[in-house]
C-alpha atoms as a PDB file:
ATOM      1  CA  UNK A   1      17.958  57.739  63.189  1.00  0.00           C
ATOM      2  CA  UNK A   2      17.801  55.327  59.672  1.00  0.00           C
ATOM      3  CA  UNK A   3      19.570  52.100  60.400  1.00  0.00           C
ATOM      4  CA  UNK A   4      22.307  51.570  58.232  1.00  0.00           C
ATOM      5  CA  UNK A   5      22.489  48.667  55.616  1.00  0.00           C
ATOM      6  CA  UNK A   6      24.666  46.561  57.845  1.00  0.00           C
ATOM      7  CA  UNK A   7      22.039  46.844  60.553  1.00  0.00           C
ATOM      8  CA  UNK A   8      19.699  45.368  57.632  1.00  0.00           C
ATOM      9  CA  UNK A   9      19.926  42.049  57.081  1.00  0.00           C
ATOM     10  CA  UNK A  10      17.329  42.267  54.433  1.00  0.00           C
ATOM     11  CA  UNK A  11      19.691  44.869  52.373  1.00  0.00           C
ATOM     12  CA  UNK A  12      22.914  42.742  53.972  1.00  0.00           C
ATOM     13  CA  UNK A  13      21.301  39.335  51.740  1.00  0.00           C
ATOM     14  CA  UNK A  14      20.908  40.642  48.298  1.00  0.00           C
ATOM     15  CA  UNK A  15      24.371  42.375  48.881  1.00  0.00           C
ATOM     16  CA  UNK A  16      25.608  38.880  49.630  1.00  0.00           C
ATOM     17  CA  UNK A  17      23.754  37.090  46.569  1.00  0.00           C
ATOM     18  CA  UNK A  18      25.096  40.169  44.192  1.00  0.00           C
ATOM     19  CA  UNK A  19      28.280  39.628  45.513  1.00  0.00           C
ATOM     20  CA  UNK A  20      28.797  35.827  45.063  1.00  0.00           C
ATOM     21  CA  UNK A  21      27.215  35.856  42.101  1.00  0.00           C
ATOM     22  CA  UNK A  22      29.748  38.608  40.490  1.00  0.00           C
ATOM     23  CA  UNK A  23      32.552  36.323  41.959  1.00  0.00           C
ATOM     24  CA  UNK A  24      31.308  32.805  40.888  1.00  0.00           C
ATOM     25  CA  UNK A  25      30.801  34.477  37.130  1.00  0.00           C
ATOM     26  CA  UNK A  26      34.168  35.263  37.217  1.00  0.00           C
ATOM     27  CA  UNK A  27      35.259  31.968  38.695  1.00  0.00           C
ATOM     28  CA  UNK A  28      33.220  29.990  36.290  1.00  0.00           C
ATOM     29  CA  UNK A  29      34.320  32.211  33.144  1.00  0.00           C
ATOM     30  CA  UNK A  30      38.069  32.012  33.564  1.00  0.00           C
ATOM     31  CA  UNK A  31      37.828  27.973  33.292  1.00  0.00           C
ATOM     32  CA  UNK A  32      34.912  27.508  30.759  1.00  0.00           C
ATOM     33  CA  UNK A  33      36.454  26.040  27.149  1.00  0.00           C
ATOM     34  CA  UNK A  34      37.605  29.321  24.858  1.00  0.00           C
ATOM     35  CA  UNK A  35      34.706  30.999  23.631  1.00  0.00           C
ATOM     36  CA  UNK A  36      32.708  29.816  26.033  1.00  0.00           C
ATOM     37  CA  UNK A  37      30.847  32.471  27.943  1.00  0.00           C
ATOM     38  CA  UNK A  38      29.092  32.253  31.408  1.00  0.00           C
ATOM     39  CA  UNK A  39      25.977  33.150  29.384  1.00  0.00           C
ATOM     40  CA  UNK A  40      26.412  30.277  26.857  1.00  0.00           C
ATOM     41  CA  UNK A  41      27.521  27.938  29.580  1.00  0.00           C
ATOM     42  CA  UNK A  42      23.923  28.746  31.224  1.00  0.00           C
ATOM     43  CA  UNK A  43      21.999  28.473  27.974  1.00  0.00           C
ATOM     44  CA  UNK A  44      23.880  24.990  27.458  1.00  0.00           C
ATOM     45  CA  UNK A  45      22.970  23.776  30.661  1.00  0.00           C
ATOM     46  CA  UNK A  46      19.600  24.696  30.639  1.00  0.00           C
ATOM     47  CA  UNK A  47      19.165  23.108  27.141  1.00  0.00           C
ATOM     48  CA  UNK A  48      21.256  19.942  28.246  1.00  0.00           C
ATOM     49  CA  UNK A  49      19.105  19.744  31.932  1.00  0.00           C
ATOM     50  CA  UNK A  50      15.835  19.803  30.293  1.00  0.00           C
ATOM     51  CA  UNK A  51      16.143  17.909  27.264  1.00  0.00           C
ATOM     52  CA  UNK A  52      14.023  19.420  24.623  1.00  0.00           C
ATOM     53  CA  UNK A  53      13.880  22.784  22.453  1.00  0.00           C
ATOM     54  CA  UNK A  54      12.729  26.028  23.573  1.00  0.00           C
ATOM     55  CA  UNK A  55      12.163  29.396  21.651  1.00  0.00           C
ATOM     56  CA  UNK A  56      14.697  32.317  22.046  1.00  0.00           C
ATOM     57  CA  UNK A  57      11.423  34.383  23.584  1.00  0.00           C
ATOM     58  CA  UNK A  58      11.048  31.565  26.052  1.00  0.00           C
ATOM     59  CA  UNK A  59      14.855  31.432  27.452  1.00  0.00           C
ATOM     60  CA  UNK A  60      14.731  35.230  27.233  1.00  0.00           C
ATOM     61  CA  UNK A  61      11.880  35.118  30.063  1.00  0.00           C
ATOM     62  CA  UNK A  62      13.791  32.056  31.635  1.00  0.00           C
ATOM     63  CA  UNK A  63      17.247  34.366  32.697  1.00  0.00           C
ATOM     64  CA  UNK A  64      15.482  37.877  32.446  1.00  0.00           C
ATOM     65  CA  UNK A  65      17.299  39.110  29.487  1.00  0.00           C
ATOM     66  CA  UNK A  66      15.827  41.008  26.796  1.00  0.00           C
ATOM     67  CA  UNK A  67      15.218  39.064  23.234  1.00  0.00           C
ATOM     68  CA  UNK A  68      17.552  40.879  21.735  1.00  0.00           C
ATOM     69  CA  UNK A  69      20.299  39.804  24.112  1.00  0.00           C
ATOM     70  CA  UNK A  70      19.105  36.119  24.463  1.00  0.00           C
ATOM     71  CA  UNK A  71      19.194  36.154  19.945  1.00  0.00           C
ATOM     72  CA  UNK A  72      22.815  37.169  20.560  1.00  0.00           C
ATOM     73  CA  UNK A  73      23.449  34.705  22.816  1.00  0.00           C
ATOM     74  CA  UNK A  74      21.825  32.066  20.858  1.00  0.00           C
ATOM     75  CA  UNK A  75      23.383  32.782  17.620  1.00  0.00           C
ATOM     76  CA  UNK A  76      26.857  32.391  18.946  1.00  0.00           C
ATOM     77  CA  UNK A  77      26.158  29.366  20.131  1.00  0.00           C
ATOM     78  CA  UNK A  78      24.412  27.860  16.671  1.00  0.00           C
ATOM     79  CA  UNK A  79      27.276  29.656  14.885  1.00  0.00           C
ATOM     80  CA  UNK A  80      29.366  27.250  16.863  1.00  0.00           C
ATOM     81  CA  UNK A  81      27.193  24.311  16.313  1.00  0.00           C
ATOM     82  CA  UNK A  82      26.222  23.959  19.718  1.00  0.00           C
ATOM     83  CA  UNK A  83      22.624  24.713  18.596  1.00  0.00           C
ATOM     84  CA  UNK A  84      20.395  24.179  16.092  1.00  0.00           C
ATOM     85  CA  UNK A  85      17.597  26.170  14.803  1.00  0.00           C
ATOM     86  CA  UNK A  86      14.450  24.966  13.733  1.00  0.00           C
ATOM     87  CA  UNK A  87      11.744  27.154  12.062  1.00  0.00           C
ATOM     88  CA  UNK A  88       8.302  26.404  13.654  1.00  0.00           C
ATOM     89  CA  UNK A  89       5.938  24.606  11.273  1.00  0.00           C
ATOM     90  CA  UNK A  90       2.809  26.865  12.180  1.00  0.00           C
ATOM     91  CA  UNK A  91       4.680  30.091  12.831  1.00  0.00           C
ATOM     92  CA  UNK A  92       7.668  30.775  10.334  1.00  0.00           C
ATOM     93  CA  UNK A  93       8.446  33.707  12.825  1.00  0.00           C
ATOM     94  CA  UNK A  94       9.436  31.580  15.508  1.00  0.00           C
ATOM     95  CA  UNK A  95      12.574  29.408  16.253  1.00  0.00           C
ATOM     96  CA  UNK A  96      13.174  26.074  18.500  1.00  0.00           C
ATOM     97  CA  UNK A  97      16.564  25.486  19.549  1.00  0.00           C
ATOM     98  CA  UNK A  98      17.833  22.376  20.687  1.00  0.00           C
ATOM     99  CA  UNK A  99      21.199  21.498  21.791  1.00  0.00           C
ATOM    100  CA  UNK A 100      23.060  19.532  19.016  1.00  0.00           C
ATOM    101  CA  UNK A 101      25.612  16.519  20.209  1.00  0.00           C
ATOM    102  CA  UNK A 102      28.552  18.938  19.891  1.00  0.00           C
ATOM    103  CA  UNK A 103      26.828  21.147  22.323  1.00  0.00           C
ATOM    104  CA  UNK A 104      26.684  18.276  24.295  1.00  0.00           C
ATOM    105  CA  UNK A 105      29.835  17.553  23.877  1.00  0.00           C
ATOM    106  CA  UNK A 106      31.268  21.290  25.037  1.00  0.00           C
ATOM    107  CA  UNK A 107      29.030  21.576  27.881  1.00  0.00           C
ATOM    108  CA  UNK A 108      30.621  18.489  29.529  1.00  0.00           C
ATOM    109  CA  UNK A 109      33.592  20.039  28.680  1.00  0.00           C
ATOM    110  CA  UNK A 110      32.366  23.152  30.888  1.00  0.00           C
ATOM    111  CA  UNK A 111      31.131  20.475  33.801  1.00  0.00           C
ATOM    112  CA  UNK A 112      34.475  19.210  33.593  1.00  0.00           C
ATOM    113  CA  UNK A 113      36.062  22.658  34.153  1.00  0.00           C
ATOM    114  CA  UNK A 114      33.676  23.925  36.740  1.00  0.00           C
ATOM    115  CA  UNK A 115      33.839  20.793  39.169  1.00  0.00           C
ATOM    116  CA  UNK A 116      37.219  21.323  40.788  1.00  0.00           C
ATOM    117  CA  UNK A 117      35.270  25.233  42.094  1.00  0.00           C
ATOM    118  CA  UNK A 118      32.634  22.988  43.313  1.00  0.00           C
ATOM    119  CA  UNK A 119      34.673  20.046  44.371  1.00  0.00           C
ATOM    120  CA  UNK A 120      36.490  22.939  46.408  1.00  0.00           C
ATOM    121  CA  UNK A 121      33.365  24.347  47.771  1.00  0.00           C
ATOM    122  CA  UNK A 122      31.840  20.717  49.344  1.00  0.00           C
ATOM    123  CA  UNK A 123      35.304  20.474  50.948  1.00  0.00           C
ATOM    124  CA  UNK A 124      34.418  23.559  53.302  1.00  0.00           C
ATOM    125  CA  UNK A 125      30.704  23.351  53.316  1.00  0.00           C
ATOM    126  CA  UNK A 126      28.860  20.389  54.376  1.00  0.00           C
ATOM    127  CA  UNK A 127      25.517  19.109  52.408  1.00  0.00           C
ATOM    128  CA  UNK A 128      23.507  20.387  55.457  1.00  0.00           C
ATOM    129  CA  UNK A 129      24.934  23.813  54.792  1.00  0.00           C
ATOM    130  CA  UNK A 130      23.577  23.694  51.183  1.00  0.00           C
ATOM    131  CA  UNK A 131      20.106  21.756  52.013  1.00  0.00           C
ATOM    132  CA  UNK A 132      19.633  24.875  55.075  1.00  0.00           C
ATOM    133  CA  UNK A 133      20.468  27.595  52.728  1.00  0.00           C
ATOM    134  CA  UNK A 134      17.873  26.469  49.498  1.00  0.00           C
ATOM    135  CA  UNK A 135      14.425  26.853  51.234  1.00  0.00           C
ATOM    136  CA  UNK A 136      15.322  30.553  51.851  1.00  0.00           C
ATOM    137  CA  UNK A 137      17.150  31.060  48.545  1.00  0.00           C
ATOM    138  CA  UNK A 138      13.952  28.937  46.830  1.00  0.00           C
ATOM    139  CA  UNK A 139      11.351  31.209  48.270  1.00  0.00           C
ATOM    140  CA  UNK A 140      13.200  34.466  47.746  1.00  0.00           C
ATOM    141  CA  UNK A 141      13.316  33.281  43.998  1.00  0.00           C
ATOM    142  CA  UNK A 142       9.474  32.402  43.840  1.00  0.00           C
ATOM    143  CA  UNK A 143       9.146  35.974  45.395  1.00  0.00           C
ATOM    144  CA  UNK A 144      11.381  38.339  43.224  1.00  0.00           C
ATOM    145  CA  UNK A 145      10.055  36.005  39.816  1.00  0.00           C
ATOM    146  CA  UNK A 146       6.029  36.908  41.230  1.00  0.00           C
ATOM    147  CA  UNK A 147       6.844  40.629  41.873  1.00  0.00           C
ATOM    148  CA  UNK A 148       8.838  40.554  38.859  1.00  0.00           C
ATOM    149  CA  UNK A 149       6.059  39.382  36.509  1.00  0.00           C
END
């Protein structure tokens, strides 16, 4: 007899990480700044955490979306002024985006929005619950990105 998916924890953990991450989209999109998608939000912050310009091929590979999705994506935001677009100097072809101070500005706006879900979540977990949970989560990541590549 096949065991069934809740005899699997395997199966039972990406049902869990599909699950929370459909719910904390959701969460996180109902109190960005209008406009603002979850997308954009992520773009922003990845921008804003790193510091320096990337090409839309290069954040494409980053959240596993196509180009085409990621140039969508990207030219919201620069419509917006929340990037800018630079051509490179050896390859007209290719773009660098940076985030721009009003980018800057509207993703603190979105930190500013999101901490009361988080403030809410370290009032029922403890840091220890977090700190156990990442070495899995870390290595399941470094897993799906090698098979994935």
């Amino acid at each position: 007899m096949q065991r069934q998916p809740k005899d699997r924890p395997d199966i039972q953990v990406f049902a869990e990480i599909g699950a929370i991450d459909q719910l904390a989209t959701v969460r996180i999109e109902r109190v960005l700044p209008e406009g603002v998608t979850h997308a954009q939000f992520m773009v922003l912050n990845h921008l804003a955490q790193h510091g320096r310009a990337f090409t839309p091929v290069q954040l494409a590979r980053t959240f596993q979306v196509t180009k085409g999705a990621m140039t969508n994506t990207v030219q919201r935001l620069a419509n917006a002024g929340y990037v800018a677009m630079e051509g490179d100097a050896a390859d007209g072809r290719k773009k660098w985006l940076s985030i721009t101070p009003a980018g800057v500005a509207v993703h603190d706006q979105c930190l500013s929005a999101v901490r009361p879900m988080i403030d809410g979540l370290r009032q029922v977990f403890a840091e220890t619950d977090f700190a156990a949970a990442l070495p899995f989560l870390k290595a399941l990541r470094g897993w799906l990105g090698e098979a994935g590549a």
